[in-house]
C-alpha atoms as a PDB file:
ATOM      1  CA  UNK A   1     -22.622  32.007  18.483  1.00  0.00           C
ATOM      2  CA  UNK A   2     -23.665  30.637  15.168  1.00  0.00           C
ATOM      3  CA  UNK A   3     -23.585  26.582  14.815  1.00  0.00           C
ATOM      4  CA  UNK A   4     -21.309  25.738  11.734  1.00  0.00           C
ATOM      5  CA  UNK A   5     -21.575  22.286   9.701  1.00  0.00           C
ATOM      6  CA  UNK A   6     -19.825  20.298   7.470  1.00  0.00           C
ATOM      7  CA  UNK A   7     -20.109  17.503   5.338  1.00  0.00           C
ATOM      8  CA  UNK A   8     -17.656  14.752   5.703  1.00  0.00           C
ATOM      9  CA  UNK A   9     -16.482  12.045   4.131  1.00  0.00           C
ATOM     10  CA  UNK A  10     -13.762   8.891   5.974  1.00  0.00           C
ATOM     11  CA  UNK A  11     -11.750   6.444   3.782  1.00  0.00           C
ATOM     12  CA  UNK A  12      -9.246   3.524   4.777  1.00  0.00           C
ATOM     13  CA  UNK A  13     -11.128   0.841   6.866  1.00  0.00           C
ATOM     14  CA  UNK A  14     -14.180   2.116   8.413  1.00  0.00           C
ATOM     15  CA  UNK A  15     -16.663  -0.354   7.152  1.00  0.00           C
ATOM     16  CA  UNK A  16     -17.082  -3.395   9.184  1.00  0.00           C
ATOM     17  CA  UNK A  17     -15.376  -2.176  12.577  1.00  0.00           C
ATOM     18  CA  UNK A  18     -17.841  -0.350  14.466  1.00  0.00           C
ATOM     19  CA  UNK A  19     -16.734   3.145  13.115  1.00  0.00           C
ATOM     20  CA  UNK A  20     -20.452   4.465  12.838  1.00  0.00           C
ATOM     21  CA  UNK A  21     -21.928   3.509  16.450  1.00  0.00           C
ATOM     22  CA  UNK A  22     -18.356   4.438  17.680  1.00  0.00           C
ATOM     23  CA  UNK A  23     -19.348   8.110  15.820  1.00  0.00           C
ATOM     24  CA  UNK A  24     -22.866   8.253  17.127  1.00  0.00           C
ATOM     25  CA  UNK A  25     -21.169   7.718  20.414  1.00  0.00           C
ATOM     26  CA  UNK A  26     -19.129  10.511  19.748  1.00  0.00           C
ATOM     27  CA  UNK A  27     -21.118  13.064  18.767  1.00  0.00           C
ATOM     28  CA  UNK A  28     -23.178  12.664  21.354  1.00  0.00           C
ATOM     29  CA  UNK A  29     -20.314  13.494  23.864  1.00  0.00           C
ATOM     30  CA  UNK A  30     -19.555  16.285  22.075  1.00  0.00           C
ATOM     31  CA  UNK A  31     -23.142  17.293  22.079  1.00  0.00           C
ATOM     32  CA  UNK A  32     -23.137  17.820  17.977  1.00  0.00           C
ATOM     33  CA  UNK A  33     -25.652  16.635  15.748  1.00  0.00           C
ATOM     34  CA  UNK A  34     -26.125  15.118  12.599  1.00  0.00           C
ATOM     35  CA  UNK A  35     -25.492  11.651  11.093  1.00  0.00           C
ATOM     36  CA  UNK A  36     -23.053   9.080   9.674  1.00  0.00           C
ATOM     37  CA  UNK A  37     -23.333   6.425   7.093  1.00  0.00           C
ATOM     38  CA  UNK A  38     -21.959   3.849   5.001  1.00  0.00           C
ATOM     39  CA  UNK A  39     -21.384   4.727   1.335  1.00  0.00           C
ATOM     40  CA  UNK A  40     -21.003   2.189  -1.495  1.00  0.00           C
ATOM     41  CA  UNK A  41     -17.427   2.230  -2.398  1.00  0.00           C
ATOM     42  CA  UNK A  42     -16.607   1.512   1.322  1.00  0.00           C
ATOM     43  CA  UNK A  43     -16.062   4.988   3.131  1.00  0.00           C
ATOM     44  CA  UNK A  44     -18.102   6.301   5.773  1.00  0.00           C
ATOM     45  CA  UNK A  45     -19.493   9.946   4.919  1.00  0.00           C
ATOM     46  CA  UNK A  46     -21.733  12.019   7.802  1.00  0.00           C
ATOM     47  CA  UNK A  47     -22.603  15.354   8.298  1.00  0.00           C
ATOM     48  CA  UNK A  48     -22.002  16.992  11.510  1.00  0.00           C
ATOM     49  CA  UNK A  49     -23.154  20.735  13.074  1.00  0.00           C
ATOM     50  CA  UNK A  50     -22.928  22.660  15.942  1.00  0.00           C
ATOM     51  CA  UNK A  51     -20.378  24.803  17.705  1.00  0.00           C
ATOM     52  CA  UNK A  52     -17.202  25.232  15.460  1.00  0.00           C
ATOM     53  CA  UNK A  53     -15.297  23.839  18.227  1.00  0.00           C
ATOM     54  CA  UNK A  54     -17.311  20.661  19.259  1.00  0.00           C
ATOM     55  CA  UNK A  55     -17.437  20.492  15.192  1.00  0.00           C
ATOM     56  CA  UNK A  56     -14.119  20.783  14.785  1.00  0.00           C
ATOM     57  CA  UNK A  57     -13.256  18.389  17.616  1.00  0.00           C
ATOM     58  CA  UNK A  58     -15.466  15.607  15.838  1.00  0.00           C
ATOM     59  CA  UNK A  59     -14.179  15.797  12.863  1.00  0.00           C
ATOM     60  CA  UNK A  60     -10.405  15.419  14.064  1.00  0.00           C
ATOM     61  CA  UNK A  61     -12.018  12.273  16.235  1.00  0.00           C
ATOM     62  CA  UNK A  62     -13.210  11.198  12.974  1.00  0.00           C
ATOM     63  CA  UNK A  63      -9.769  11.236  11.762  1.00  0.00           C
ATOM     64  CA  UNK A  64      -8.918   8.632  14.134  1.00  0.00           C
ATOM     65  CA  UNK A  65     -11.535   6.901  14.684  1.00  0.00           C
ATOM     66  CA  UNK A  66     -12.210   3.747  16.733  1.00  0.00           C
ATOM     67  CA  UNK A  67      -9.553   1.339  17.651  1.00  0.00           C
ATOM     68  CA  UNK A  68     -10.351  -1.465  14.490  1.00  0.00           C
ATOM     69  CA  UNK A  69     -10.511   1.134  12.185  1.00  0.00           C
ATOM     70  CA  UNK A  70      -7.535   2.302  10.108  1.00  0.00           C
ATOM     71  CA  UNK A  71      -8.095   5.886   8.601  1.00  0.00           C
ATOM     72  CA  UNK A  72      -6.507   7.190   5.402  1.00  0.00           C
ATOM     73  CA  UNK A  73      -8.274  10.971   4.678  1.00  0.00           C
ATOM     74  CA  UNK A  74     -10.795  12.766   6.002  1.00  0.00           C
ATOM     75  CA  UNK A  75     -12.350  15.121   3.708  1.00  0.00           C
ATOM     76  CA  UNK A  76     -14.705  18.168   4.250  1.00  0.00           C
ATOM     77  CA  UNK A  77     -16.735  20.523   3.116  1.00  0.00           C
ATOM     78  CA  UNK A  78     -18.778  23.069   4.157  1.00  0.00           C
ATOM     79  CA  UNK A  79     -22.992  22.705   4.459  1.00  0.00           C
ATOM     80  CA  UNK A  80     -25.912  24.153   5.908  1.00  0.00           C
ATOM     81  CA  UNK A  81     -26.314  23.742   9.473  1.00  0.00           C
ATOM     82  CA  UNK A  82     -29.925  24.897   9.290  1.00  0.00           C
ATOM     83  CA  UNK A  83     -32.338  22.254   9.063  1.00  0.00           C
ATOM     84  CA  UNK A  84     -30.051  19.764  10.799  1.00  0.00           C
ATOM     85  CA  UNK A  85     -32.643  18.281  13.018  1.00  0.00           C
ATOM     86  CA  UNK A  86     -31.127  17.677  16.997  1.00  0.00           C
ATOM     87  CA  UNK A  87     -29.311  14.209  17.674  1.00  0.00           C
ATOM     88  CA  UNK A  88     -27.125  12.329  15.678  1.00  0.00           C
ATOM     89  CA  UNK A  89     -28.349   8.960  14.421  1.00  0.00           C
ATOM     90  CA  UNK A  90     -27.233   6.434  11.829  1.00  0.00           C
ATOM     91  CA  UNK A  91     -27.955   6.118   8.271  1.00  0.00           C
ATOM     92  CA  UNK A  92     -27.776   2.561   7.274  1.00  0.00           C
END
């Protein structure tokens, strides 16, 4: 089966609560790879591939997140899961 990907981004408060080491811990039970990281205007965007349903399982985890954080949307978009190197790590 053919790994899928998607870009997404996390708003509400997910800066400052552990949201991107709780993710890394995450993907890496769900055995997806990528990254996450912090953006400017205080969301939390990553990128996440593998199996559409490990994918799709992260990204409703995402929607949750850990316990401090308080999540308002979760958007997504498609992307490339070629060239998405193994592991997930984060992007300061």
């Amino acid at each position: 089966m053919k790994d899928i990907a998607y870009s997404v981004r996390v708003t509400g408060r997910v800066q400052g609560v552990a949201y991107r080491a709780w993710a890394r811990a995450e993907a890496e039970l769900l055995g997806v790879r990528g990254w996450v990281g912090n953006r400017d205007d205080g969301s939390v965007e990553a990128l996440v591939a593998g199996p559409e349903a490990r994918v799709e399982a992260m990204i409703t985890a995402m929607g949750e997140g850990p316990g401090a954080a308080r999540v308002t949307d979760v958007w997504t978009e498609p992307a490339d899961p070629d060239g998405v190197p193994d592991g997930f790590r984060i992007r300061s």
